[in-house]
N, C-alpha and C. Protein backbone atom coordinates (compact mmCIF):
# COMPACT_ATOMS: atom_id res chain seq x y z
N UNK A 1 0.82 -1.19 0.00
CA UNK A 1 0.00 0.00 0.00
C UNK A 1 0.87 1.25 0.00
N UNK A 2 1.44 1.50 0.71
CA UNK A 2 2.84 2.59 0.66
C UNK A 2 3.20 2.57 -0.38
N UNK A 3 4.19 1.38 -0.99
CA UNK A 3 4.92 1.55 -2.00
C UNK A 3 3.82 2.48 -3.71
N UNK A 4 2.60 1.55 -3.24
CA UNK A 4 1.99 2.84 -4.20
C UNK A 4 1.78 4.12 -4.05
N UNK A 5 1.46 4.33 -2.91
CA UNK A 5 1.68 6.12 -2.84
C UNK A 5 2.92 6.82 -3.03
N UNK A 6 3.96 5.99 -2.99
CA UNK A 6 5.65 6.46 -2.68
C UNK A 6 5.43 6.53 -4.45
N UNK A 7 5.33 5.72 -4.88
CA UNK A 7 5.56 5.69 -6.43
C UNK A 7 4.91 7.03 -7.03
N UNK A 8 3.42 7.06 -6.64
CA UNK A 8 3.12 8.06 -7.17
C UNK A 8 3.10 9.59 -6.62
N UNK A 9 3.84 9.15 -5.82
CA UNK A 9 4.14 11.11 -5.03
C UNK A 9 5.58 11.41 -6.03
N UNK A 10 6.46 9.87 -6.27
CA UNK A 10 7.60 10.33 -7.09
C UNK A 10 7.57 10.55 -8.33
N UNK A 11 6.77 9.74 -8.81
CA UNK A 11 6.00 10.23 -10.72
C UNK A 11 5.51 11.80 -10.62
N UNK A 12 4.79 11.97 -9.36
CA UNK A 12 4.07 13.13 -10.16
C UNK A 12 5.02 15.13 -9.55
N UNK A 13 6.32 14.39 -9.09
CA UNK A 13 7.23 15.67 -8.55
C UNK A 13 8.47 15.37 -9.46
N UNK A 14 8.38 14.53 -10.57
CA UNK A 14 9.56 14.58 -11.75
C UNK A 14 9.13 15.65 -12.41
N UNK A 15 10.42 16.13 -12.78
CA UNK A 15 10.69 17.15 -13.80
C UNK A 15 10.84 16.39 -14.94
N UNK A 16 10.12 17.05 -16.46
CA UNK A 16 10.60 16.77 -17.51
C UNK A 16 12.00 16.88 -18.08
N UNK A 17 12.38 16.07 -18.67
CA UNK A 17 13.69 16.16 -19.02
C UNK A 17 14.41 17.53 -19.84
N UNK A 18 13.60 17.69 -20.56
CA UNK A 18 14.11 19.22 -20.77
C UNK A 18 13.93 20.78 -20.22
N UNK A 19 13.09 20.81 -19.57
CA UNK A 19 12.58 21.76 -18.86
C UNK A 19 13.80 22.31 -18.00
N UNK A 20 14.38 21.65 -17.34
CA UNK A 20 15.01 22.44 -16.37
C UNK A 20 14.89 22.59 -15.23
N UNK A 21 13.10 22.35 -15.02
CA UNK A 21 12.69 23.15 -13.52
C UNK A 21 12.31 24.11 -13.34
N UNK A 22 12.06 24.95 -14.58
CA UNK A 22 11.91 26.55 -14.25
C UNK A 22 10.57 26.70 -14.59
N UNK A 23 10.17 25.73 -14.95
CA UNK A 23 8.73 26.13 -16.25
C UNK A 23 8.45 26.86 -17.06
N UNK A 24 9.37 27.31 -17.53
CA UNK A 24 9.83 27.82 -18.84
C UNK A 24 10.40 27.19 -19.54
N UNK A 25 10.77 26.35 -19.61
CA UNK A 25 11.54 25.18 -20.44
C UNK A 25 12.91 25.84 -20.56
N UNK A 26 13.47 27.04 -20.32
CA UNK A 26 14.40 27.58 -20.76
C UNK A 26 15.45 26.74 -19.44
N UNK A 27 17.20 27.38 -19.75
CA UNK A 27 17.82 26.86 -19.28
C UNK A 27 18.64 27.90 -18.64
N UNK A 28 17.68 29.20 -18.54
CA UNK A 28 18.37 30.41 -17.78
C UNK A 28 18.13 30.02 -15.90
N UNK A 29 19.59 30.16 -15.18
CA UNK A 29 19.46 30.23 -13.92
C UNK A 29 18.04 30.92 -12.95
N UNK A 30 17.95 30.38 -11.79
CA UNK A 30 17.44 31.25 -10.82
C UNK A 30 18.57 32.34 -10.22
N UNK A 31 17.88 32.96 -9.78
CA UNK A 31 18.02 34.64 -9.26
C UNK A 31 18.38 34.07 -7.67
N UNK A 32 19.31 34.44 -7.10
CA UNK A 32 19.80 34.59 -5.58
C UNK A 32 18.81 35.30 -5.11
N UNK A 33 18.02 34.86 -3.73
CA UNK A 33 17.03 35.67 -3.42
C UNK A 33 17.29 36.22 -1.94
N UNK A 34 17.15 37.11 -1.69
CA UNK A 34 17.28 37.87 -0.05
C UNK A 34 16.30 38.35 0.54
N UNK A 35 15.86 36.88 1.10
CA UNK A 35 13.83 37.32 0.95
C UNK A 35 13.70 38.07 2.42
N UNK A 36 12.50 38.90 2.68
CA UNK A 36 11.79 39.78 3.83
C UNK A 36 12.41 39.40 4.49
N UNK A 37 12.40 38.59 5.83
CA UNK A 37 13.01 38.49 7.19
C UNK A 37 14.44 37.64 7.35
N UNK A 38 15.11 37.97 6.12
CA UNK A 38 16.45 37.59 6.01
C UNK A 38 17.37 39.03 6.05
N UNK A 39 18.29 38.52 7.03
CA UNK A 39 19.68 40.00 7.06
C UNK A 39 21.01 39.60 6.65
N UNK A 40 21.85 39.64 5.70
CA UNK A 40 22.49 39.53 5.33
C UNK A 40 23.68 40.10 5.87
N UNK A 41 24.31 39.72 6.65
CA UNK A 41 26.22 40.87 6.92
C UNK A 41 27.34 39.96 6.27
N UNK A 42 27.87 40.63 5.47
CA UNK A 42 28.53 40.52 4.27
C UNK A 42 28.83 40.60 2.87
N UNK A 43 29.40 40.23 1.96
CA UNK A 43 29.54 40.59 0.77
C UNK A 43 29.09 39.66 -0.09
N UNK A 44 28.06 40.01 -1.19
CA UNK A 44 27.45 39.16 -2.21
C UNK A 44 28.16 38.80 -3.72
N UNK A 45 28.92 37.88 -4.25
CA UNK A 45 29.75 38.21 -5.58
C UNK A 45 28.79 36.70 -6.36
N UNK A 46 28.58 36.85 -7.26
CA UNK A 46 27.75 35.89 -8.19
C UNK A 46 27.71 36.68 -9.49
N UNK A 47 27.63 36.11 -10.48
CA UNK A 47 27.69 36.27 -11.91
C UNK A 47 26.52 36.31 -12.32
N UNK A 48 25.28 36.04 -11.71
CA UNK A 48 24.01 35.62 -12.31
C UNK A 48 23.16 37.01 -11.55
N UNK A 49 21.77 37.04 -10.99
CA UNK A 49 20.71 37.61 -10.57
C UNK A 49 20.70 37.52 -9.18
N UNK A 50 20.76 38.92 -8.58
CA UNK A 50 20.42 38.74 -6.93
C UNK A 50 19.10 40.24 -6.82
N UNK A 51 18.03 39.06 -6.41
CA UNK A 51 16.70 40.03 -5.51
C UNK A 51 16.79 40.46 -3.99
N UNK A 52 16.74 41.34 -3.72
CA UNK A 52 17.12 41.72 -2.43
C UNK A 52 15.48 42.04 -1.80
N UNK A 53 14.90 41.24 -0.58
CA UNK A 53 13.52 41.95 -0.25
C UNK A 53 13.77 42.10 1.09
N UNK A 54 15.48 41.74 1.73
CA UNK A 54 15.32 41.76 3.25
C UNK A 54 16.63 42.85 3.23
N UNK A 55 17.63 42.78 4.15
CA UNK A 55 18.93 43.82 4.38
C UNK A 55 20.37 43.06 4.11
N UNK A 56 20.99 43.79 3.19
CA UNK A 56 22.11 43.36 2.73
C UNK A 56 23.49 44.53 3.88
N UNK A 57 23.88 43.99 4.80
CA UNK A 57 24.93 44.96 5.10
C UNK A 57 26.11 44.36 4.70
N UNK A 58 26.70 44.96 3.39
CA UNK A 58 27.68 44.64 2.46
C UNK A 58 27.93 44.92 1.30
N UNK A 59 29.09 44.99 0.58
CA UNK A 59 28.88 45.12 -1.18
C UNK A 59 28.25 43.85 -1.92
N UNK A 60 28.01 44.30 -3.31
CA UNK A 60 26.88 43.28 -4.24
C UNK A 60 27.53 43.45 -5.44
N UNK A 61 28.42 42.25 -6.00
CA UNK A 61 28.55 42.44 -7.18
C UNK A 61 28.30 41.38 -7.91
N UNK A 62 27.14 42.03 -8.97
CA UNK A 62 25.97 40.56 -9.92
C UNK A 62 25.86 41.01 -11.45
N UNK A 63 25.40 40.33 -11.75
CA UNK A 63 25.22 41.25 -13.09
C UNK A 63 23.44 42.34 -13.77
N UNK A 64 22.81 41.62 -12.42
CA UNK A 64 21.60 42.06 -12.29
C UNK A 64 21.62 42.19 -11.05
N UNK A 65 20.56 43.24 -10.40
CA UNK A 65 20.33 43.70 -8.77
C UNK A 65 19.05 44.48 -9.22
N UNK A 66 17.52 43.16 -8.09
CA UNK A 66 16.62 43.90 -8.16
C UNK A 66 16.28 44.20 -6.90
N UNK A 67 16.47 45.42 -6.15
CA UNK A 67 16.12 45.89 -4.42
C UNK A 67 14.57 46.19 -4.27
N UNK A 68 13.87 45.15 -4.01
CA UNK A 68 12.56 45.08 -3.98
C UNK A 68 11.93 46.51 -2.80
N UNK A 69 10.86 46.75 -2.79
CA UNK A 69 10.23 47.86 -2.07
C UNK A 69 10.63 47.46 -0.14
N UNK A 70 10.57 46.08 0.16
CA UNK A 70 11.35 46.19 1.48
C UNK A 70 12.43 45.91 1.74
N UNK A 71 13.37 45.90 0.76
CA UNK A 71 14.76 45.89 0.71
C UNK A 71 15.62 46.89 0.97
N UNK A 72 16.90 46.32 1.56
CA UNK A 72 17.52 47.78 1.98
C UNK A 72 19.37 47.05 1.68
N UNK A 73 19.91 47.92 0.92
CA UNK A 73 21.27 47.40 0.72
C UNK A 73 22.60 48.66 1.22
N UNK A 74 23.59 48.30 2.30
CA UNK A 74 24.35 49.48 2.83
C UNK A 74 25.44 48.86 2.84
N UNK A 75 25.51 49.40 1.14
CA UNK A 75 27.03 48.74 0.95
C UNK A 75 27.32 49.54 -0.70
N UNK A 76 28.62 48.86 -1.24
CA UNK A 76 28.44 49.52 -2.46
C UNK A 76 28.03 48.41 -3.60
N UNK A 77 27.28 48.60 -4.83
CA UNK A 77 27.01 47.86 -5.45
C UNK A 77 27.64 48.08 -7.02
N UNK A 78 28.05 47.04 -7.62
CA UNK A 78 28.89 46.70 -8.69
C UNK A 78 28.26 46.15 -9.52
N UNK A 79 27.28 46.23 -10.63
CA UNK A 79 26.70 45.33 -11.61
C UNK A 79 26.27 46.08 -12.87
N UNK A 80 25.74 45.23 -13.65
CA UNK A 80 25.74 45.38 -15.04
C UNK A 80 24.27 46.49 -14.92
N UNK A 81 22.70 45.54 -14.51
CA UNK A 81 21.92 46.51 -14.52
C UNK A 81 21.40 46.59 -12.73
N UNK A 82 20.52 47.52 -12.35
CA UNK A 82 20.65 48.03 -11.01
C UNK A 82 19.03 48.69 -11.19
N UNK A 83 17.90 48.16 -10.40
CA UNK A 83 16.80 48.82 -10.41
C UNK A 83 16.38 48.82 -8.79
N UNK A 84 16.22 49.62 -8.44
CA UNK A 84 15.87 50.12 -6.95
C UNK A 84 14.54 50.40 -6.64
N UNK A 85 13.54 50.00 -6.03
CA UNK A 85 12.82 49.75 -5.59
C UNK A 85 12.53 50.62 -4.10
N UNK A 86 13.72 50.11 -3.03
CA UNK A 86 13.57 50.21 -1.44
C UNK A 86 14.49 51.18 -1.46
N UNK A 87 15.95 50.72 -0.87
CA UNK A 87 16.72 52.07 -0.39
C UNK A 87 18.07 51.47 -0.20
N UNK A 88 18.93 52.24 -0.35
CA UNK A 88 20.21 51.98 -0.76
C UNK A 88 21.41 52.82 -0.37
N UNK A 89 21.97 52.28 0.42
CA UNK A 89 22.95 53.79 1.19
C UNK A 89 24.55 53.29 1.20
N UNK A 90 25.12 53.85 0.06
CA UNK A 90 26.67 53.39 -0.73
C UNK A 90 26.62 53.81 -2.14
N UNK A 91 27.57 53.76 -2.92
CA UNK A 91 27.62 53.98 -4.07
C UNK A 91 27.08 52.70 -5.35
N UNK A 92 26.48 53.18 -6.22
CA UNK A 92 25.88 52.09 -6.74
C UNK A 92 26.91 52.80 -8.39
N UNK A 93 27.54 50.96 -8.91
CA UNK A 93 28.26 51.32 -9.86
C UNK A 93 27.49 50.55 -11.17
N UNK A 94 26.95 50.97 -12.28
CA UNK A 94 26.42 49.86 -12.79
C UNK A 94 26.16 50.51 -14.38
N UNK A 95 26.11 49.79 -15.01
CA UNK A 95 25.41 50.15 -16.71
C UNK A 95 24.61 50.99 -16.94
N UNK A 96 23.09 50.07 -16.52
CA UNK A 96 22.01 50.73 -16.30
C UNK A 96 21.58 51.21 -14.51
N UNK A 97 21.07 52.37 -14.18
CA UNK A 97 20.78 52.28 -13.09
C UNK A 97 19.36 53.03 -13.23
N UNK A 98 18.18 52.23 -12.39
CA UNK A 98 16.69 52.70 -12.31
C UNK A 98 16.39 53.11 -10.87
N UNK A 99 16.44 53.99 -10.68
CA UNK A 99 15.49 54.90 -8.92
C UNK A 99 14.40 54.81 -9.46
N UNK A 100 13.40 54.04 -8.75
CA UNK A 100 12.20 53.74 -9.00
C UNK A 100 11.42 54.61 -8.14
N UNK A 101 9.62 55.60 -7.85
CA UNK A 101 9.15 56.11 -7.73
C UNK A 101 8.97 54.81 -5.85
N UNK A 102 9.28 55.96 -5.04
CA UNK A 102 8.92 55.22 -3.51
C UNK A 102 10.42 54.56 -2.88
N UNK A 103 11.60 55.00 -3.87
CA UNK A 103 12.71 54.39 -3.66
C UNK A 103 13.52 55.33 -3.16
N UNK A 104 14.52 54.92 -2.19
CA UNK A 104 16.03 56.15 -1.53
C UNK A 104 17.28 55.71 -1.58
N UNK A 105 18.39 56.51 -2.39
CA UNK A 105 19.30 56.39 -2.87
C UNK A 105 20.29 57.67 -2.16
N UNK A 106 21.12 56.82 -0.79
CA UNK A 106 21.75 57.69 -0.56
C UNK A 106 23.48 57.37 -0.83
N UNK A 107 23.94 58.04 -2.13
CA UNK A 107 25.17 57.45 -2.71
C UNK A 107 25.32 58.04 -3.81
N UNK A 108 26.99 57.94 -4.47
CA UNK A 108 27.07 58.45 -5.59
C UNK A 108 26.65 57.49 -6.41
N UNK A 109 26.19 57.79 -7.60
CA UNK A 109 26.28 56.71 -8.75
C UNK A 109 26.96 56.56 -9.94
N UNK A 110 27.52 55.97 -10.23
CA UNK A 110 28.55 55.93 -11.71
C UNK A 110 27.64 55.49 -12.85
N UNK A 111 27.62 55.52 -13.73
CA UNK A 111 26.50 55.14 -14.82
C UNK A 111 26.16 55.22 -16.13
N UNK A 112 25.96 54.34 -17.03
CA UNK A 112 25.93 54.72 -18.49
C UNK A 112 24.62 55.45 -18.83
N UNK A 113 23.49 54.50 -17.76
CA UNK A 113 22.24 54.86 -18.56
C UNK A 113 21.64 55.05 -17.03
N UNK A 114 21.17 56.16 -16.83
CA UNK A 114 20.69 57.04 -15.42
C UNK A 114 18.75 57.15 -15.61
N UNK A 115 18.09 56.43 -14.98
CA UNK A 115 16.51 57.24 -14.76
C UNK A 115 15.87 56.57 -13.45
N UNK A 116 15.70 58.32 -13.17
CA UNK A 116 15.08 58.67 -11.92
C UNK A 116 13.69 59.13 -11.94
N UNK A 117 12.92 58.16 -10.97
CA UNK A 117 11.61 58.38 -11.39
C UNK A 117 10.50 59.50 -9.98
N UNK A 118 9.62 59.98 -10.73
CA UNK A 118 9.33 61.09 -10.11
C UNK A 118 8.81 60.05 -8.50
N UNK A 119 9.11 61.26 -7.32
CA UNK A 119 8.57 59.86 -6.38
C UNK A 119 10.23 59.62 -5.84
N UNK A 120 10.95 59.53 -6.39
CA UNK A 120 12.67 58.83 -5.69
C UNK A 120 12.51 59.87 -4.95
N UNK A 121 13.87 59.25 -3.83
CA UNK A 121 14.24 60.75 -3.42
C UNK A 121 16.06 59.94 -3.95
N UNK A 122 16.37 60.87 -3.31
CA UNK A 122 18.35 60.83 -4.39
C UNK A 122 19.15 61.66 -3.97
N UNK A 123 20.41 61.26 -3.43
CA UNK A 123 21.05 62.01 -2.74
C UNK A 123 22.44 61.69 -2.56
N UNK A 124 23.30 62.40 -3.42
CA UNK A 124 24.34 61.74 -3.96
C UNK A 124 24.45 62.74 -5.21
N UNK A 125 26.06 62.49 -5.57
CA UNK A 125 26.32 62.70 -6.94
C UNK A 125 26.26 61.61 -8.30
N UNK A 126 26.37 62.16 -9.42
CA UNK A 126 26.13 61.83 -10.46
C UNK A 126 27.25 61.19 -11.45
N UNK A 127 27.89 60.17 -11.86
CA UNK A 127 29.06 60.15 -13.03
C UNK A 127 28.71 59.56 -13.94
N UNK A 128 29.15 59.95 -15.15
CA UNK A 128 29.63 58.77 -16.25
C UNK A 128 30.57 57.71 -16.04
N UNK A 129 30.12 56.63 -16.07
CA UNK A 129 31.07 55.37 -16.33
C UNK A 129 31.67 55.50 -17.24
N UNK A 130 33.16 55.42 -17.08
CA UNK A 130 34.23 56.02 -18.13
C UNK A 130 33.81 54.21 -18.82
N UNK A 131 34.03 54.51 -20.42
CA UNK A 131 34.33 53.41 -20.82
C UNK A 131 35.72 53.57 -21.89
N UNK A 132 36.36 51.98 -21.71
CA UNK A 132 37.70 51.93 -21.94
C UNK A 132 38.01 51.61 -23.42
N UNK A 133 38.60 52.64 -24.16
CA UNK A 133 38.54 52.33 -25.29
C UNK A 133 39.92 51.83 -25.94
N UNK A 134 40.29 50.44 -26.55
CA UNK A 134 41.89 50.30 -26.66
C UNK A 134 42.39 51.49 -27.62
N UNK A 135 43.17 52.11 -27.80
CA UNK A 135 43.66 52.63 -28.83
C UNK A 135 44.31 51.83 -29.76
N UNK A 136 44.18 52.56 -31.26
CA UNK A 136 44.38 51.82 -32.62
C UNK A 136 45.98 52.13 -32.27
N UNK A 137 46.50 51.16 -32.98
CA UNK A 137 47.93 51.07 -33.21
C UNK A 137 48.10 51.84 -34.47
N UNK A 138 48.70 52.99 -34.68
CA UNK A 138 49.43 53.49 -36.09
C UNK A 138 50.08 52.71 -36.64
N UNK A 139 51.32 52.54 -36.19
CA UNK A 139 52.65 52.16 -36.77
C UNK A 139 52.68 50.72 -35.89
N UNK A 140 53.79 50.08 -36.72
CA UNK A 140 53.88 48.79 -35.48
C UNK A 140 55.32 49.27 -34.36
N UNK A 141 55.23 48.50 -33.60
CA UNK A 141 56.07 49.04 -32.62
C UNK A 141 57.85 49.13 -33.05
N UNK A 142 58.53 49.82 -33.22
CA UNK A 142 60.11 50.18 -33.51
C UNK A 142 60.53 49.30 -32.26
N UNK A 143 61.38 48.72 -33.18
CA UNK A 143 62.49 47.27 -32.19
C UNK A 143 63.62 48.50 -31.90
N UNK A 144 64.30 48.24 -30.48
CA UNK A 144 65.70 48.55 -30.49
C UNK A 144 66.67 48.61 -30.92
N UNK A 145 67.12 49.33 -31.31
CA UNK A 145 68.55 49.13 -31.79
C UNK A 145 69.60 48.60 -31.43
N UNK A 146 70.05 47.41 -32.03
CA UNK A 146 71.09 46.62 -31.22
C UNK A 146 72.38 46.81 -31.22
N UNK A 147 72.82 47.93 -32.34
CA UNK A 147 73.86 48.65 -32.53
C UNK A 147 73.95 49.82 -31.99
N UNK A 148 74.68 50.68 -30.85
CA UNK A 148 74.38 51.61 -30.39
C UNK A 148 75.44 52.49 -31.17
N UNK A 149 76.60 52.65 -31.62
CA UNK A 149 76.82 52.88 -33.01
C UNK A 149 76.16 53.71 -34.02
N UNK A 150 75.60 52.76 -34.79
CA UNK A 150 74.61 53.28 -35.57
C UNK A 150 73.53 53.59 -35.14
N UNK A 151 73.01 54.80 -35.95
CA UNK A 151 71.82 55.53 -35.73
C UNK A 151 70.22 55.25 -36.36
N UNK A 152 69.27 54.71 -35.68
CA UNK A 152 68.00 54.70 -36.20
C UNK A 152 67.46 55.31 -36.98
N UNK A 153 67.31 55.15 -37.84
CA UNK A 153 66.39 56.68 -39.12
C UNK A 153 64.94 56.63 -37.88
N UNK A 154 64.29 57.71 -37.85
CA UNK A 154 63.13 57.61 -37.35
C UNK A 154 61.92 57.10 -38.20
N UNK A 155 60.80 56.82 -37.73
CA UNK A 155 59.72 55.84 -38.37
C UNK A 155 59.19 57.07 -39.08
N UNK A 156 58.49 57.10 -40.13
CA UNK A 156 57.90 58.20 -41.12
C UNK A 156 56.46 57.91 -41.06
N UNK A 157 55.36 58.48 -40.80
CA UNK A 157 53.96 58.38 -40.97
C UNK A 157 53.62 58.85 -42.02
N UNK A 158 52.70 58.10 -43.02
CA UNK A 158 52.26 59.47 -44.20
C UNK A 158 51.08 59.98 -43.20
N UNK A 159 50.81 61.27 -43.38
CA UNK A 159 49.17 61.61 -42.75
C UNK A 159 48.66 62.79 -43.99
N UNK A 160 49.49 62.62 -45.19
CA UNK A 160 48.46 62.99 -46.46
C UNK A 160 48.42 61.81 -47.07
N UNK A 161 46.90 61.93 -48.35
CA UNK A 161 47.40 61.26 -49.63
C UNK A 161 48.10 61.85 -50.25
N UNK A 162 48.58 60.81 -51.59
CA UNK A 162 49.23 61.55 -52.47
C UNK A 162 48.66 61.05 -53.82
N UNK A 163 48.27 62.86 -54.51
CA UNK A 163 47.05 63.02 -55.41
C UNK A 163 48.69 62.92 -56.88
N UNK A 164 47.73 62.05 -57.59
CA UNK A 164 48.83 61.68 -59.10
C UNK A 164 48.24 63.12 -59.75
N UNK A 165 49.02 63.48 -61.12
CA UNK A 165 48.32 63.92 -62.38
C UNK A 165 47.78 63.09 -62.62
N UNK A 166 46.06 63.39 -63.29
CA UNK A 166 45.81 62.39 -63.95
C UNK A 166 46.21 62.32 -65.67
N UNK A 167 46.57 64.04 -66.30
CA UNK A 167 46.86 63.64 -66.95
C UNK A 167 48.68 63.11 -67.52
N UNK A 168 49.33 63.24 -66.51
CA UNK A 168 50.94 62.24 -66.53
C UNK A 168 50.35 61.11 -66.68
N UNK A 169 49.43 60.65 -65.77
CA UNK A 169 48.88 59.24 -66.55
C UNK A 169 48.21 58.66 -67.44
N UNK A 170 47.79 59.45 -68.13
CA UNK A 170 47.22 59.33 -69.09
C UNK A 170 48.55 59.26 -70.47
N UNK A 171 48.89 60.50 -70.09
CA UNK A 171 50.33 60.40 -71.43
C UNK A 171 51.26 59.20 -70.97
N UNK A 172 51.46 59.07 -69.80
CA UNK A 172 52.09 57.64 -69.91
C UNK A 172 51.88 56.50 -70.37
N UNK A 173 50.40 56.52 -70.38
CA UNK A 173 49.93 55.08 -70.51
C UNK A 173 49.39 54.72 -72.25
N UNK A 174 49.86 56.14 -72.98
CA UNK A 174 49.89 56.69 -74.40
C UNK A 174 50.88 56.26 -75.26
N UNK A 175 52.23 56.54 -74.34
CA UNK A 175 53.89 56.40 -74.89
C UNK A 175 54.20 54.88 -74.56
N UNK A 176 53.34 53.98 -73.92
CA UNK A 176 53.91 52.89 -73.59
C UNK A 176 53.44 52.41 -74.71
N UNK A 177 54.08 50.68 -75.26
CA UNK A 177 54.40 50.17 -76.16
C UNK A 177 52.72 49.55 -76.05
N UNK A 178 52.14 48.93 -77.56
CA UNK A 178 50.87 48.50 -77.05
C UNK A 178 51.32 46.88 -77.11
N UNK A 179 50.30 46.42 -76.19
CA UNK A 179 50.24 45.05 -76.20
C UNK A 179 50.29 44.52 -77.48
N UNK A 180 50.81 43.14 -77.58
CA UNK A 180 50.03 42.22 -78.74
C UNK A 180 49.26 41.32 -78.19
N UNK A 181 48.31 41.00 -79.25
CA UNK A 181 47.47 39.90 -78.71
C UNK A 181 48.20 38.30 -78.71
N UNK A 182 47.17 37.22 -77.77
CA UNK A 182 48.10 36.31 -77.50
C UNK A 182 47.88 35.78 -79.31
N UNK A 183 46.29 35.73 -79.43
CA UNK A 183 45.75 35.25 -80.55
C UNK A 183 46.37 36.01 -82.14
N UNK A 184 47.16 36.49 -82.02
CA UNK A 184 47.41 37.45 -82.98
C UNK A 184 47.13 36.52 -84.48
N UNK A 185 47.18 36.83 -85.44
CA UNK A 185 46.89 36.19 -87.08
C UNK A 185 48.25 35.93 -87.70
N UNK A 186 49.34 36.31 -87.56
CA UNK A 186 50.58 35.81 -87.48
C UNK A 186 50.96 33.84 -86.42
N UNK A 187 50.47 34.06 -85.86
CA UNK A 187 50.36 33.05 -84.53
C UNK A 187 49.82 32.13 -85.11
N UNK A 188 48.79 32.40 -85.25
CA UNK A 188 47.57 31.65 -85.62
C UNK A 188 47.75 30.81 -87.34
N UNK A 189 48.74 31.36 -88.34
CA UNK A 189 49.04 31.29 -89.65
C UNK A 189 50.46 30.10 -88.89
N UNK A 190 50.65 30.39 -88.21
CA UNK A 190 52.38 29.49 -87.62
C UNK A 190 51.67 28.54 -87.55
N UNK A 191 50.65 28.73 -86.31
CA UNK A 191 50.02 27.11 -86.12
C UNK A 191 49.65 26.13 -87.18
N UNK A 192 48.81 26.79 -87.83
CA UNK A 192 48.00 25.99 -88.79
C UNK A 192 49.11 24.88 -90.14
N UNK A 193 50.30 25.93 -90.25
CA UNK A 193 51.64 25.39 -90.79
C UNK A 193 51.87 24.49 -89.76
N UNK A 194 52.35 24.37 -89.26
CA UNK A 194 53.24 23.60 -88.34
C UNK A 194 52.16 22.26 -87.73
């Protein structure tokens, strides 16, 4: 009698094989969650999604951070996007950053993409997230000189073009000898002999 209920409590809490578990069938992670009557002291580092609905005392660095309306994070935060909800007292460093309407932001923020919604309050300064751009290589890099002796010519950049006559080229290409053809009728009179 057991063994049938055991069987079917375990048939019917399998996951399909492709699904995942998420019920989405997709194969995107769950989100780190920091639910209501959880307090956090320390530092959060994960690559994936952290929801914050209880108190984080620490830094957060994710690639997503959503600080739900009873969430509170007092630390600095490091991520890709950043939507605020509750309240937040440290510097928040991130891509996108959203102050949501009922939300408090006491910190500077660094930022590509900044909106503050009517309703925040905000208190703190403002930056651009410098972004890092490699510089192009001109020239390739000049090796040492292994002769100290002799003297290096220095490297030459062109930074004009250089505009031809067009008509020198034209008379040049006048005075040059003309082609013959491969097929020429001379050629062709050899073959047919031979």
């Amino acid at each position: 009698m057991f063994a049938k209920v055991k069987e079917r409590i375990d048939s019917s809490t399998a996951r399909p094989a492709g699904g995942g578990g998420n019920g989405g069938g997709s194969d995107r992670p769950m989100p780190s969650i920091v639910s209501r009557d959880m307090r956090v002291t320390g530092n959060l580092d994960t690559p994936g999604e952290v929801h914050v609905e209880g108190t984080v005392d620490g830094d957060i660095s994710c690639s997503k951070l959503i600080i739900g309306a009873t969430g509170t994070v007092n630390g600095h935060i490091l991520a890709g996007t950043v939507r605020v909800h509750g309240r937040v007292q440290g510097e928040i460093n991130a891509e996108e950053v959203f102050i949501l309407n009922g939300s408090t932001v006491q910190g500077d923020v660094v930022q590509q993409l900044l909106e503050i919604a009517p309703g925040a309050s905000f208190e703190g300064a403002i930056r651009r997230r410098a972004t890092v751009v490699a510089p192009a290589m001109l020239a390739p890099p000049v090796p040492e000189p292994t002769d100290t002796a002799a003297e290096a010519e220095p490297l030459l950049l062109a930074t004009e073009s250089v505009e031809t006559d067009e008509a020198e080229e034209l008379s040049a290409a006048a005075s040059a000898e003309p082609l013959q053809a491969a097929n020429s009728g001379d050629d062709l009179a050899e073959k047919k002999a031979g």
